[in-house]
C-alpha atoms as a PDB file:
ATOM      1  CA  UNK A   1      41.778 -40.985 -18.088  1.00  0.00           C
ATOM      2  CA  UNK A   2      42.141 -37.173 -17.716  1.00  0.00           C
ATOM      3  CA  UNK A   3      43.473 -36.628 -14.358  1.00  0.00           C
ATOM      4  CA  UNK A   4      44.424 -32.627 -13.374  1.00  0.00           C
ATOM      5  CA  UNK A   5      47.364 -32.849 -10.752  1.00  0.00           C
ATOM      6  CA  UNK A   6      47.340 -29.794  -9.200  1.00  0.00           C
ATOM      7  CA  UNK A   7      50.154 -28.150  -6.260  1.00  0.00           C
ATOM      8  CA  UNK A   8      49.004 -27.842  -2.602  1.00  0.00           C
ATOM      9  CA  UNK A   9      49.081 -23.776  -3.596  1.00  0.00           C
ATOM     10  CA  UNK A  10      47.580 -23.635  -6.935  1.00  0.00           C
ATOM     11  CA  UNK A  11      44.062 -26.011  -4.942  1.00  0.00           C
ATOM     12  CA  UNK A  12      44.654 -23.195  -2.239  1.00  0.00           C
ATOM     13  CA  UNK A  13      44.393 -20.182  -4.755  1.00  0.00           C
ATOM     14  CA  UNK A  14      41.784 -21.765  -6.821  1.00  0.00           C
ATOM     15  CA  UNK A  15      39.576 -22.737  -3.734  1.00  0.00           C
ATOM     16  CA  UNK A  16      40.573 -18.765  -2.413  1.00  0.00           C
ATOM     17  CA  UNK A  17      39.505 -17.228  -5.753  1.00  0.00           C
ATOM     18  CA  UNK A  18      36.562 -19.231  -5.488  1.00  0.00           C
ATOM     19  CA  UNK A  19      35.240 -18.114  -2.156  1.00  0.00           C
ATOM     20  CA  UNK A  20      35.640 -14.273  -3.642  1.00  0.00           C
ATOM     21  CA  UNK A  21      33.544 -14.713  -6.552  1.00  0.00           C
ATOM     22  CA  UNK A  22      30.863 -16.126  -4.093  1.00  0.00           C
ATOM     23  CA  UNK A  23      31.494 -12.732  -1.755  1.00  0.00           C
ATOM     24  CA  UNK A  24      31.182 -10.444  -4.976  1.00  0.00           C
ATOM     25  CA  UNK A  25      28.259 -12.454  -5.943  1.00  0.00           C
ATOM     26  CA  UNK A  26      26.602 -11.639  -2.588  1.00  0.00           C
ATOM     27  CA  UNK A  27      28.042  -7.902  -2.586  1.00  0.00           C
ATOM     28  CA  UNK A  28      26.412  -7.774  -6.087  1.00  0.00           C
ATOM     29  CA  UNK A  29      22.688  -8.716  -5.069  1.00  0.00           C
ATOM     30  CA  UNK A  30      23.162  -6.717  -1.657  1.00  0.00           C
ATOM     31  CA  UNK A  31      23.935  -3.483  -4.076  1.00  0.00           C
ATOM     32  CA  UNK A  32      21.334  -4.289  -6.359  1.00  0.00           C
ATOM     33  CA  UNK A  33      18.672  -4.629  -3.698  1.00  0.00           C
ATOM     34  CA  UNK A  34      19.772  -1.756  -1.510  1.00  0.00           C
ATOM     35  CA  UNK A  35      19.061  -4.515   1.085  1.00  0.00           C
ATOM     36  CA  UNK A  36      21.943  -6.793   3.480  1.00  0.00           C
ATOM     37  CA  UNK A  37      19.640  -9.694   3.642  1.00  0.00           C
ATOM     38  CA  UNK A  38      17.744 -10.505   0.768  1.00  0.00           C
ATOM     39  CA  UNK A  39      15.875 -13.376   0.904  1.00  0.00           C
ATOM     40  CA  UNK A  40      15.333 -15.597   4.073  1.00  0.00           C
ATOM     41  CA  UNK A  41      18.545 -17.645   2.645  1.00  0.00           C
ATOM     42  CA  UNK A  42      20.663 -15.756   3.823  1.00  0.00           C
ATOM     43  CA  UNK A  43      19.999 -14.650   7.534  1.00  0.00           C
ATOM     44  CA  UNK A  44      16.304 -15.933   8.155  1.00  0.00           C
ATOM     45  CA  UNK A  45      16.572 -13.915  11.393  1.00  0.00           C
ATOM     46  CA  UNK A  46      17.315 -10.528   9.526  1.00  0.00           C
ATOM     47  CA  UNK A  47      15.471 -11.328   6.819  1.00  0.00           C
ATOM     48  CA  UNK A  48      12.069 -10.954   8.756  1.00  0.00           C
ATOM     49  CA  UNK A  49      13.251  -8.567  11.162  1.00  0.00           C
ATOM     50  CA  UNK A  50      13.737  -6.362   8.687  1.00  0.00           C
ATOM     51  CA  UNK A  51      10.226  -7.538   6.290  1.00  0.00           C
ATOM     52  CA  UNK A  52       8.566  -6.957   9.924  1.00  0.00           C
ATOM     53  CA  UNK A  53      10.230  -2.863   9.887  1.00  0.00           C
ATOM     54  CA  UNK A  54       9.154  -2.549   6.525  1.00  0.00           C
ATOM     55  CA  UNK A  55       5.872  -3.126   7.393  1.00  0.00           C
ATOM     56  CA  UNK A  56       6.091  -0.687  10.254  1.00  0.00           C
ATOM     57  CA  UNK A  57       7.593   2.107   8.524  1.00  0.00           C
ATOM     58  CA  UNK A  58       4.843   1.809   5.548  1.00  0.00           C
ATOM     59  CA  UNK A  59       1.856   2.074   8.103  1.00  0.00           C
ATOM     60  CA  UNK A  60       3.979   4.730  10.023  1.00  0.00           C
ATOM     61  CA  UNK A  61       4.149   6.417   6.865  1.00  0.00           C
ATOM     62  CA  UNK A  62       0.471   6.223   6.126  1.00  0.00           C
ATOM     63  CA  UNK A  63      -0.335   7.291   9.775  1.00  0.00           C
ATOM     64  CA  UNK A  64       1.626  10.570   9.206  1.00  0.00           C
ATOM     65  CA  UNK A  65       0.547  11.038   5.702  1.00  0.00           C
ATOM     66  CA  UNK A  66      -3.440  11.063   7.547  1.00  0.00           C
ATOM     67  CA  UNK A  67      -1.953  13.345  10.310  1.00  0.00           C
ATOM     68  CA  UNK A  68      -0.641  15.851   7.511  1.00  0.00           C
ATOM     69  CA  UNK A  69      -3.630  15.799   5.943  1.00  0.00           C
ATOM     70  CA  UNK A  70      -5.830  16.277   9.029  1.00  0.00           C
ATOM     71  CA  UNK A  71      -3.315  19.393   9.951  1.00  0.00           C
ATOM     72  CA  UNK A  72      -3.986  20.487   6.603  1.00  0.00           C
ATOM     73  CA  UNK A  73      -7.887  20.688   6.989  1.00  0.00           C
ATOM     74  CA  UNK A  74      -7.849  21.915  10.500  1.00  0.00           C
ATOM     75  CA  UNK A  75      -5.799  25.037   9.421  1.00  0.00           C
ATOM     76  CA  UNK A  76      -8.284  25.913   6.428  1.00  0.00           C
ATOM     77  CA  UNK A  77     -11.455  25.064   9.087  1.00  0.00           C
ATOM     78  CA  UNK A  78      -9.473  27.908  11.209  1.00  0.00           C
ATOM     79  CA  UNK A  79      -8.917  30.652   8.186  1.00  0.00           C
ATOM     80  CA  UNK A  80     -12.644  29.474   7.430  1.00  0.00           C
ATOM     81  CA  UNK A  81     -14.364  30.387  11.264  1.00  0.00           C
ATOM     82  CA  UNK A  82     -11.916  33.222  11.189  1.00  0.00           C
ATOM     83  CA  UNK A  83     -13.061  34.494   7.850  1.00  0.00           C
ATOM     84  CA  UNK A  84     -17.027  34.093   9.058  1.00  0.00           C
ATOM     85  CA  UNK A  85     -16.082  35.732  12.259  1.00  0.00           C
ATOM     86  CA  UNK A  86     -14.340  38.826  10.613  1.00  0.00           C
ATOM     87  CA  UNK A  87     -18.181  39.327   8.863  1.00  0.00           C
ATOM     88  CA  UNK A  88     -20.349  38.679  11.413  1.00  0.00           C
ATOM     89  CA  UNK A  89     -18.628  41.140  13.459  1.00  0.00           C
ATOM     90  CA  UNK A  90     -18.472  43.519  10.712  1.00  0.00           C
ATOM     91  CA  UNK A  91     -22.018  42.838  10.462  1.00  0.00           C
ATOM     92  CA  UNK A  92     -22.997  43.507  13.948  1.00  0.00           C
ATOM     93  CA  UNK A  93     -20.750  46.956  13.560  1.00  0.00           C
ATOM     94  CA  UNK A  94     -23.167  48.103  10.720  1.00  0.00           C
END
């Protein structure tokens, strides 16, 4: 029978080292991801809190990317009457 004896302080730094490599294993993902909470396994709560955000910010994102493009047309609709005003009065002068 193998049997490991092991000190009340050597179980307490081995059960200590273990609990870091679980933290760097989480710090690890969490820099990987960009994210805190990556899957629902971790914090269910955050987790789709923050899928529900993401969702928000892409349709915010597509809302202003319309906007911009609707300012865009607008100002070339303006230089456009202004052009066709510029010769109709020029026009009207002849």
């Amino acid at each position: 029978m193998n049997e490991v004896s092991m000190s009340a302080s050597t179980r307490s730094a081995l059960l200590s080292l273990s609990s870091m490599n679980s933290q760097i294993d989480k710090l690890q993902t969490r820099l990987a991801t960009g994210k805190r909470v990556s899957t629902a396994l971790d914090d269910p709560n955050a987790f789709f809190t923050a899928t529900g955000l993401t969702g928000r910010a892409s349709a915010l994102d597509g809302l202003m990317t319309g906007i911009t493009n609707a300012q865009s047309a607008i100002t070339a609709a303006n230089q456009g009457i202004t052009a066709i005003r510029s010769l109709l009065n020029s026009a009207v002068q002849v």
